[in-house]
Protein backbone atom coordinates (compact mmCIF):
# COMPACT_ATOMS: atom_id res chain seq x y z
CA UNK A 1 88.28 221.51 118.24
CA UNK A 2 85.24 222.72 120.27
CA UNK A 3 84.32 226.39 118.82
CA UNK A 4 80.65 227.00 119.53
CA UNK A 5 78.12 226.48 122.42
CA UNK A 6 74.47 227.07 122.08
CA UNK A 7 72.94 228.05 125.81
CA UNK A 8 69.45 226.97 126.44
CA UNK A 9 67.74 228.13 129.40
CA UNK A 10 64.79 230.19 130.29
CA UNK A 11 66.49 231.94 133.08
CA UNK A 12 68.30 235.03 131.46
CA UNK A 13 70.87 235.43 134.08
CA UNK A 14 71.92 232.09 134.61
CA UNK A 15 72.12 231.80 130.75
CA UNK A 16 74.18 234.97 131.00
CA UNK A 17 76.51 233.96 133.85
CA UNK A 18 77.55 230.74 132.14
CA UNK A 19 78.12 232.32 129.23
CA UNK A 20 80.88 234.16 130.64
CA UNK A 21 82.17 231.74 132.23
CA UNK A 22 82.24 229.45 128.61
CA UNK A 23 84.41 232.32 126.99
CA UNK A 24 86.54 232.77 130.27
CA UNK A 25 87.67 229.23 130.04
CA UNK A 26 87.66 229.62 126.57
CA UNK A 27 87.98 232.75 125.08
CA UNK A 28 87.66 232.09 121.22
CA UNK A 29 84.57 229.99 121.36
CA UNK A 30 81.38 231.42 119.88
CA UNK A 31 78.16 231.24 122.36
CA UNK A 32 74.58 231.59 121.60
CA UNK A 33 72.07 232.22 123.71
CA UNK A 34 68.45 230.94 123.17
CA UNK A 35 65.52 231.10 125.92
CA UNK A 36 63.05 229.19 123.89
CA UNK A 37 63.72 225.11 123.34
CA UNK A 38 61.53 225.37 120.41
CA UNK A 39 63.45 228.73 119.39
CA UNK A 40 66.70 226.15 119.91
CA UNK A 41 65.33 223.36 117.44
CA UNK A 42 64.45 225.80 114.28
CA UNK A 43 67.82 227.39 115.36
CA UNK A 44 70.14 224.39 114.98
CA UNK A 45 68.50 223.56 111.42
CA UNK A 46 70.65 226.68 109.97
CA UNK A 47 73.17 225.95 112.92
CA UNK A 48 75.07 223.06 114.52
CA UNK A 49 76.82 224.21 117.60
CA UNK A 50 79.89 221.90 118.65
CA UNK A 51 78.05 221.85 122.32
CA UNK A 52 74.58 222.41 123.80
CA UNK A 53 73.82 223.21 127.15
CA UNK A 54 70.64 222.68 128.36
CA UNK A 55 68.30 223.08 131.05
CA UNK A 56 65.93 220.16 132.23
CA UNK A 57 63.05 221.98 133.36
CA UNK A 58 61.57 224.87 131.17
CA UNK A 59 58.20 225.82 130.08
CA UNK A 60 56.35 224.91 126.62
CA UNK A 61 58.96 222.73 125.66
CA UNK A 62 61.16 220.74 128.16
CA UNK A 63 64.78 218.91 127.95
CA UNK A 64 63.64 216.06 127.48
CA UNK A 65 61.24 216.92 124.95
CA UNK A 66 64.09 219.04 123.05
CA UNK A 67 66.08 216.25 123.02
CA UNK A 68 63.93 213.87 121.84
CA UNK A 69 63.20 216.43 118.70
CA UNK A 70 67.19 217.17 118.22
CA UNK A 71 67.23 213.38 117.84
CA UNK A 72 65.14 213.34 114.82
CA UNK A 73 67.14 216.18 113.04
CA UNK A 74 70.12 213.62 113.15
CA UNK A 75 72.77 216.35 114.76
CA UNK A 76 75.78 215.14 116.30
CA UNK A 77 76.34 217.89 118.70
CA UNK A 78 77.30 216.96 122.53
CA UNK A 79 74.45 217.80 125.23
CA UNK A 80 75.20 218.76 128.36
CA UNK A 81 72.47 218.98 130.85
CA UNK A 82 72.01 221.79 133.37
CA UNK A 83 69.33 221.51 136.31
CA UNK A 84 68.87 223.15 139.87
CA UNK A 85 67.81 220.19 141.08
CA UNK A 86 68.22 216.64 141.28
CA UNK A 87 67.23 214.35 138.78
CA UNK A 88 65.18 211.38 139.29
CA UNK A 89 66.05 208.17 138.38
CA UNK A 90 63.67 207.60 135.51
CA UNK A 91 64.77 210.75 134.06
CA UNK A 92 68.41 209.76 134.74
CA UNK A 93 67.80 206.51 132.79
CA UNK A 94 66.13 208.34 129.66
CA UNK A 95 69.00 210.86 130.03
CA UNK A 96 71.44 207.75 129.47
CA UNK A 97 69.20 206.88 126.35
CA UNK A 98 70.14 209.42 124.72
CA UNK A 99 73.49 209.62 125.75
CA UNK A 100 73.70 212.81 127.47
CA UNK A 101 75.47 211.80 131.03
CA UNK A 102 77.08 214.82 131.32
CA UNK A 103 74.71 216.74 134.32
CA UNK A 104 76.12 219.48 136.08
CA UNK A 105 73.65 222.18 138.87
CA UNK A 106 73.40 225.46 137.67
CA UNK A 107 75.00 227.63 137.46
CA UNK A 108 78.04 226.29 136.00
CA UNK A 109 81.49 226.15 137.49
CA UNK A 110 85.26 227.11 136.54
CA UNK A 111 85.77 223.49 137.33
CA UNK A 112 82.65 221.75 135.70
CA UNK A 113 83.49 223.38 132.32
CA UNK A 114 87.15 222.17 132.99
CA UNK A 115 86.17 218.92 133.78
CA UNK A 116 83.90 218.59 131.50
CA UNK A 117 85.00 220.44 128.25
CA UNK A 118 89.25 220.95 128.63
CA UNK A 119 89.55 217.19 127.03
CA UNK A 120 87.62 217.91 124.27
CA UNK A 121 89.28 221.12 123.61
């Protein structure tokens, strides 16, 4: 049973619009917002969100660099990547690595949360 989300993104209202859409699919889950990857990773040590959504391109700390950290703390929690852009291939591939295939363009969608998150629920 999926009942928290941690949001990270540096862009406040996409962060905000996709939280709403989170508790409109599903009203009962518990979402956290945090702007700062680095914020994210001393976060989740008190913290383990059932699903993080994260954005690819952010300053200080990137996705990819996030990732690679969240790694090393051993969490199980499912990664879902948000971008406004394509992704490359060679980002694709390390994406893969650490088995986050789930990519969806911000902001999210009725349909990618359903898609995405309903058969987990």
């Amino acid at each position: 049973m999926i009942s928290s989300a941690l949001l990270i993104d540096d862009d406040p209202i996409t962060t905000v619009l996709n939280k709403k859409l989170l508790l409109k699919v599903k009203n009962d889950i518990s979402v956290k917002i945090e702007s700062d990857a680095r914020e994210a990773l001393n976060y989740l040590k008190e913290f383990q969100p059932d699903l993080i959504f994260l954005d690819l391109n952010m300053p200080g700390m990137d996705g990819l660099d996030f990732i690679a950290e969240y790694k090393k703390l051993g969490l199980e929690s499912k990664i879902i990547i948000l971008t406004t852009m394509s992704v490359r291939p060679t980002v694709m591939e390390k994406l893969k690595e650490y088995d986050c295939t789930d990519v969806f363009l911000k902001p999210l969608s009725i349909e990618n949360i359903n898609s995405c998150l309903l058969p987990a629920l």
